[in-house]
PDB file of N, CA and C in Angstrom:
ATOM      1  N   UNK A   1       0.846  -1.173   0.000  1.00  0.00           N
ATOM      2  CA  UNK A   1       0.000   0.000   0.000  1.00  0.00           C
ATOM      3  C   UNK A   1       0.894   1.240   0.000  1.00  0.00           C
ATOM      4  N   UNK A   2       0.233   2.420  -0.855  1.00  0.00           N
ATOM      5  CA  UNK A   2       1.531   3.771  -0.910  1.00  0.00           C
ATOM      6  C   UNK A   2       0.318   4.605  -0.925  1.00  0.00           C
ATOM      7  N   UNK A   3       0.794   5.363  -0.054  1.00  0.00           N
ATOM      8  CA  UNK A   3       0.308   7.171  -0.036  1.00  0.00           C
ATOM      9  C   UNK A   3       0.787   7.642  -0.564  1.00  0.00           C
ATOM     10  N   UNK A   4       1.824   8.376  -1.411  1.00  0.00           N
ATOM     11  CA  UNK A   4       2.256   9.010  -1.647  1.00  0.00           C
ATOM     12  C   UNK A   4       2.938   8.775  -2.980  1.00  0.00           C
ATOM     13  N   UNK A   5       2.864  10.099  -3.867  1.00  0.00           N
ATOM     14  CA  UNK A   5       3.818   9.528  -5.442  1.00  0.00           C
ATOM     15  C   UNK A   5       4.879  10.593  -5.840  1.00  0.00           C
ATOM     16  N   UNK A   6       5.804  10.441  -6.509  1.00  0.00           N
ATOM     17  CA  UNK A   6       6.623  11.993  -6.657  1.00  0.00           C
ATOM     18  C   UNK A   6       6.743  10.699  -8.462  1.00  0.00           C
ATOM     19  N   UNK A   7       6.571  12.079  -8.918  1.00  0.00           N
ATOM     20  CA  UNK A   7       7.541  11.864 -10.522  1.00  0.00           C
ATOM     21  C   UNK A   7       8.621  12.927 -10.622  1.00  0.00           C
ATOM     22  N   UNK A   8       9.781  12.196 -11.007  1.00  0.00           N
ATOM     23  CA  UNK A   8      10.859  13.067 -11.944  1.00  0.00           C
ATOM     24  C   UNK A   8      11.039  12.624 -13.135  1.00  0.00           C
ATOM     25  N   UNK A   9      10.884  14.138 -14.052  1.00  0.00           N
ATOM     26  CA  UNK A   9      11.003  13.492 -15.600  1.00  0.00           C
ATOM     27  C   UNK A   9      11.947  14.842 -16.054  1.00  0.00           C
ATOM     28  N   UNK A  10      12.423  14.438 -17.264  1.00  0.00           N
ATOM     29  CA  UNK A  10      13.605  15.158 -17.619  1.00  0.00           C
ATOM     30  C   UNK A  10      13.525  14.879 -19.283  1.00  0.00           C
ATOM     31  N   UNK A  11      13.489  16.036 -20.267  1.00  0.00           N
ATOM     32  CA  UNK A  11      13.032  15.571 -21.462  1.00  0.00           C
ATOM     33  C   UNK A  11      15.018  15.975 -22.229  1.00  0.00           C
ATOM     34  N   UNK A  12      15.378  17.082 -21.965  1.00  0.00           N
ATOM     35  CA  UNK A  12      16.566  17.556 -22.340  1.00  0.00           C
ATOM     36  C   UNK A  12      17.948  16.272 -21.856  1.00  0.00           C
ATOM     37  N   UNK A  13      18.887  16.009 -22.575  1.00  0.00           N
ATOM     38  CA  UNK A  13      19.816  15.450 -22.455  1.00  0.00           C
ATOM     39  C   UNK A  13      20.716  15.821 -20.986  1.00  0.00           C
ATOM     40  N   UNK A  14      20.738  17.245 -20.749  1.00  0.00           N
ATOM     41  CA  UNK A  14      21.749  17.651 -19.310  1.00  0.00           C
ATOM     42  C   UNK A  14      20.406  16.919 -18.468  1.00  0.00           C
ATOM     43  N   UNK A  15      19.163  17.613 -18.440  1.00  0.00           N
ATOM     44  CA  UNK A  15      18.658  17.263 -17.420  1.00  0.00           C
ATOM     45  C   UNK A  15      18.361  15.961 -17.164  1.00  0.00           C
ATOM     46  N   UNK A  16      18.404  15.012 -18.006  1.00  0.00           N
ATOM     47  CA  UNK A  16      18.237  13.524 -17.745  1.00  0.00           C
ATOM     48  C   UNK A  16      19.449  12.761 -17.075  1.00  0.00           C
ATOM     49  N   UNK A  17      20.780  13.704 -17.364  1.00  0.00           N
ATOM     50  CA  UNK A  17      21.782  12.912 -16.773  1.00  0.00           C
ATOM     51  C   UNK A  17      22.109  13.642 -15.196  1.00  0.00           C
ATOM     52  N   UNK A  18      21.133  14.513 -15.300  1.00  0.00           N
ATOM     53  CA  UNK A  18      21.105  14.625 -13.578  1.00  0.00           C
ATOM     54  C   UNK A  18      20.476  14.248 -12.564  1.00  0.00           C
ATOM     55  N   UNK A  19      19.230  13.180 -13.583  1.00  0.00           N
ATOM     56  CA  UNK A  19      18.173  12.880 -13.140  1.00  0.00           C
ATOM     57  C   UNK A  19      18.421  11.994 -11.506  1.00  0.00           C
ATOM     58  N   UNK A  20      19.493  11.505 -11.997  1.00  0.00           N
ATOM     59  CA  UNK A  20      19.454  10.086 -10.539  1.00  0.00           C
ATOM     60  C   UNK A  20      20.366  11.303  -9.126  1.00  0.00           C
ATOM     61  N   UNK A  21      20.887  12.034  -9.297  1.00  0.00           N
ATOM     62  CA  UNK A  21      21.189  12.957  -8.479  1.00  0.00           C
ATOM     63  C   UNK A  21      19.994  13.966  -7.722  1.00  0.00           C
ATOM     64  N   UNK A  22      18.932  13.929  -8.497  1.00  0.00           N
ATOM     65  CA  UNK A  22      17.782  14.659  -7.702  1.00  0.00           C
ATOM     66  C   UNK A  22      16.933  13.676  -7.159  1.00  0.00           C
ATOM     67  N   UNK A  23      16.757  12.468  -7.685  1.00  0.00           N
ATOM     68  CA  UNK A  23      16.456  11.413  -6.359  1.00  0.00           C
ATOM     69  C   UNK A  23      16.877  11.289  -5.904  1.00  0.00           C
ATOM     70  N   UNK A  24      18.535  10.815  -5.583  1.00  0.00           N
ATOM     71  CA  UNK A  24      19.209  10.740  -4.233  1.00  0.00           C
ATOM     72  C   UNK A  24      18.744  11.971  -3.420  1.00  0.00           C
ATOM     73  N   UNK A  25      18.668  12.918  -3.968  1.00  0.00           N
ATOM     74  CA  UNK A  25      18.810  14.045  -2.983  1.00  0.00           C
ATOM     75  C   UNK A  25      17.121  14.184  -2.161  1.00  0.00           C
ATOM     76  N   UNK A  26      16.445  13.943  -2.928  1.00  0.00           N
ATOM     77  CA  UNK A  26      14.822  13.689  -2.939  1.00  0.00           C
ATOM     78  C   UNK A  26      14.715  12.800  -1.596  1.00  0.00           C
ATOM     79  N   UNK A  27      15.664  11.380  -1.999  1.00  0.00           N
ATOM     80  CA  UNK A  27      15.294  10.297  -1.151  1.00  0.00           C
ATOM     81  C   UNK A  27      15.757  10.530   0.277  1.00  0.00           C
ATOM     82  N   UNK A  28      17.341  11.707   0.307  1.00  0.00           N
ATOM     83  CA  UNK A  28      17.778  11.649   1.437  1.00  0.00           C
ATOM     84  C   UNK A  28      17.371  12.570   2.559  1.00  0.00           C
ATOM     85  N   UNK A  29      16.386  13.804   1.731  1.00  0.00           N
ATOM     86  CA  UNK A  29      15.537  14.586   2.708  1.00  0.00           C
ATOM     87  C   UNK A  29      14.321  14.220   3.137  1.00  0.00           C
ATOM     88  N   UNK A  30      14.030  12.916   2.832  1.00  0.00           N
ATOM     89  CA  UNK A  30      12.512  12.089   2.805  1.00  0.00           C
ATOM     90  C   UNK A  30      12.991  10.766   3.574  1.00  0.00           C
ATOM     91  N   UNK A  31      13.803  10.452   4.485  1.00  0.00           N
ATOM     92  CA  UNK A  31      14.338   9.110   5.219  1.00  0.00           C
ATOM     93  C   UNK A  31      13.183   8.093   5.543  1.00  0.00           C
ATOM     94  N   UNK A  32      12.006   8.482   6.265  1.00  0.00           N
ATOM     95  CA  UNK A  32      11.008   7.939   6.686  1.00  0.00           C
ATOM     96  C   UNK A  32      10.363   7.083   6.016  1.00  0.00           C
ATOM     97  N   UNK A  33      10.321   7.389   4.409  1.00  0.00           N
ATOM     98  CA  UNK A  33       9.572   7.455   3.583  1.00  0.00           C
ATOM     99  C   UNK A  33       9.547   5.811   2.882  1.00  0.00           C
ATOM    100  N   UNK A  34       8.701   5.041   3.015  1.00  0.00           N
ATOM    101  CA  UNK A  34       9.225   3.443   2.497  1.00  0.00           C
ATOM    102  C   UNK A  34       8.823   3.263   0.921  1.00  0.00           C
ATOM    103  N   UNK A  35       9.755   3.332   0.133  1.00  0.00           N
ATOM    104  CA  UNK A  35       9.087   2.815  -1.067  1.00  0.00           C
ATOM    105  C   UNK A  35       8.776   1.676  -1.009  1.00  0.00           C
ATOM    106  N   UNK A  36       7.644   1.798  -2.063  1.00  0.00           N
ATOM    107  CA  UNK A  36       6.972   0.696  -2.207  1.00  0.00           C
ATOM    108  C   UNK A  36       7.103   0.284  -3.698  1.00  0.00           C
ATOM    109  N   UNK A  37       7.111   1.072  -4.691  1.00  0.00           N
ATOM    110  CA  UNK A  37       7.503   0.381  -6.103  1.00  0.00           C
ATOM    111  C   UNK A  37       7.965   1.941  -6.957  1.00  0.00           C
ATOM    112  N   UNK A  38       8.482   1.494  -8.284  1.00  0.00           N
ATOM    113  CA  UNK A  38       9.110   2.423  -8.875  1.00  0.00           C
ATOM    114  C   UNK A  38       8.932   1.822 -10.137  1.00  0.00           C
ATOM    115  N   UNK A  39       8.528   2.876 -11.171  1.00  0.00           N
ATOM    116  CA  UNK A  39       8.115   2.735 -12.253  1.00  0.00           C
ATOM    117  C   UNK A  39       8.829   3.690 -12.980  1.00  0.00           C
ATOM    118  N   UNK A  40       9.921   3.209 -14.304  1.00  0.00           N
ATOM    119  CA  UNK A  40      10.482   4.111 -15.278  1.00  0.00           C
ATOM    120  C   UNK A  40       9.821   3.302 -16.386  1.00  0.00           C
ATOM    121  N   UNK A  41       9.538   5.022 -17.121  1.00  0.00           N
ATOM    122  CA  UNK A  41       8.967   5.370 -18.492  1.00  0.00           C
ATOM    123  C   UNK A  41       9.496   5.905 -19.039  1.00  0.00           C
ATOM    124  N   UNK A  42       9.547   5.681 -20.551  1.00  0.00           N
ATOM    125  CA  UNK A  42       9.892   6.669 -21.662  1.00  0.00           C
ATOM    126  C   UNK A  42       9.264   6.711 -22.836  1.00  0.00           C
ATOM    127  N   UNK A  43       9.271   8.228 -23.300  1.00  0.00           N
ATOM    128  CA  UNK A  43       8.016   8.095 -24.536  1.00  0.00           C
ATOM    129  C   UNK A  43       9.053   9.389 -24.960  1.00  0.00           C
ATOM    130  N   UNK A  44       8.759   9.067 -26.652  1.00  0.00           N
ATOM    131  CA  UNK A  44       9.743  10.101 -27.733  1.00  0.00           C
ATOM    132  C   UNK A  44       8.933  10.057 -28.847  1.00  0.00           C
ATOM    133  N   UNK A  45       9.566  11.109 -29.545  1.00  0.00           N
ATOM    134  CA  UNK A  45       8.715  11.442 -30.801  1.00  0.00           C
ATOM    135  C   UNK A  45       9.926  11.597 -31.570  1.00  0.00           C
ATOM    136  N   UNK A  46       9.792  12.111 -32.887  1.00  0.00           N
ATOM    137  CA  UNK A  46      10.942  12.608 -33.580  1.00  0.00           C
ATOM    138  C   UNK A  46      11.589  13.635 -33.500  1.00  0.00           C
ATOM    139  N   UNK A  47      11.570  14.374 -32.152  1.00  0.00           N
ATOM    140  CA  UNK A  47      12.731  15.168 -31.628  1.00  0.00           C
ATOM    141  C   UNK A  47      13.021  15.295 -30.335  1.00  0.00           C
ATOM    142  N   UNK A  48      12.158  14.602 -29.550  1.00  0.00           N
ATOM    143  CA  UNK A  48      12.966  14.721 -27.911  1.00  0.00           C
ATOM    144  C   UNK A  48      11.986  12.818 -27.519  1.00  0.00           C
ATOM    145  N   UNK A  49      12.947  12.580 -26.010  1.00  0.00           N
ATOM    146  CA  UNK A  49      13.081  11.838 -25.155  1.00  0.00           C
ATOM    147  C   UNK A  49      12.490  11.986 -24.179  1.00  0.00           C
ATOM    148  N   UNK A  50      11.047  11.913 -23.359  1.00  0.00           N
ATOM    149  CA  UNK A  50      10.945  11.902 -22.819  1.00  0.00           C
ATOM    150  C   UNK A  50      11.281  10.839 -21.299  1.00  0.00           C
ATOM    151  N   UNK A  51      12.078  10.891 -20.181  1.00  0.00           N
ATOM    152  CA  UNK A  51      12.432   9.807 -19.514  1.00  0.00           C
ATOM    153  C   UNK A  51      11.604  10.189 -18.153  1.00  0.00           C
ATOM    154  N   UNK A  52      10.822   9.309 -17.483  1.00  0.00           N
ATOM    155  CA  UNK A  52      10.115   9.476 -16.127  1.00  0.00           C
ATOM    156  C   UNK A  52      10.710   8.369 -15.357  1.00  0.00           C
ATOM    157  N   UNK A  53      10.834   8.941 -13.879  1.00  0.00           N
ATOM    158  CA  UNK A  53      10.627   7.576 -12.759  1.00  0.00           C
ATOM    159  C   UNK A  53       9.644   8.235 -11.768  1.00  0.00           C
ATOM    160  N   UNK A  54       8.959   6.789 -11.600  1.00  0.00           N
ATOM    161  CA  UNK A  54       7.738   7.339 -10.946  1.00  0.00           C
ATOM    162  C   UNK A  54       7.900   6.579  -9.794  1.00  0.00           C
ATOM    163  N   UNK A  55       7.844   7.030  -8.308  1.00  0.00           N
ATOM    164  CA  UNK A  55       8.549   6.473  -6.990  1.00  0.00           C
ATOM    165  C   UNK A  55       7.090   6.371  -6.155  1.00  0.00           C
ATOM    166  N   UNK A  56       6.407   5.169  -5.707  1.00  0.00           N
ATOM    167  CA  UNK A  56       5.431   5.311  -4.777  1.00  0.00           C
ATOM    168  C   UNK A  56       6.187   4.750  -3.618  1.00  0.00           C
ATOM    169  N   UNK A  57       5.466   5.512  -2.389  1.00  0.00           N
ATOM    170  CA  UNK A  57       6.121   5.298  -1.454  1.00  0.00           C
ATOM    171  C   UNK A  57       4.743   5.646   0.008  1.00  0.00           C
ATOM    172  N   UNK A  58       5.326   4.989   0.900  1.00  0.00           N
ATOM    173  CA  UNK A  58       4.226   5.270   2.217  1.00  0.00           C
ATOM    174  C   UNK A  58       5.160   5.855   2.933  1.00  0.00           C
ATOM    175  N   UNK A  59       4.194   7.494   3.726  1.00  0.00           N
ATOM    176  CA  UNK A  59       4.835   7.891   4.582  1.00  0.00           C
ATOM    177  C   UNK A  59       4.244   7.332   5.947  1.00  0.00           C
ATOM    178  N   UNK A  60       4.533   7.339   6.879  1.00  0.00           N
ATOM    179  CA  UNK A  60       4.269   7.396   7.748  1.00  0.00           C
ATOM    180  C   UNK A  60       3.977   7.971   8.965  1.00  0.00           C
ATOM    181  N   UNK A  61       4.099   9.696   8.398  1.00  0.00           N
ATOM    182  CA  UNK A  61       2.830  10.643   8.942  1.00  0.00           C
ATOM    183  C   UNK A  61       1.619  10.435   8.521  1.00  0.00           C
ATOM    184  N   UNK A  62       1.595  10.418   7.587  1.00  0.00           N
ATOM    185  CA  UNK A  62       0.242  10.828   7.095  1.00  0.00           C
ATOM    186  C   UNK A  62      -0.553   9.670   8.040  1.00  0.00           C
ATOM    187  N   UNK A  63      -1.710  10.397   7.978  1.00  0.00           N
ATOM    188  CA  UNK A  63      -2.983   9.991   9.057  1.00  0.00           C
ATOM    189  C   UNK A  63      -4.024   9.744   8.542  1.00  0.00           C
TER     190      UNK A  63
END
């Protein structure tokens, strides 16, 4: 079971290769937080890349 969802997506080439650096950083101000599953996507056309990871996770504030 997950409360909670965050997506990071990044369509530009710099920003995709920074992509796993803003989850770490995501994950390490969020400690509590239990993932529960993670879903990467990608969808393109004939000029860009779209790349997603989609992180569900249960907090354990929430009430």
């Amino acid at each position: 079971m997950f409360n909670g969802v965050k997506v990071f997506s990044a369509t530009m080439l710099a920003d995709r290769e920074r992509l796993g650096e803003k989850i770490t950083a995501w994950l390490q101000a969020h400690p509590r937080y239990k993932l529960v599953d993670i879903w990467v996507t990608q969808s393109s056309d004939m000029s860009f890349h779209c790349f997603a990871i989609t992180i569900f996770y249960f907090d354990p504030d929430v009430k």
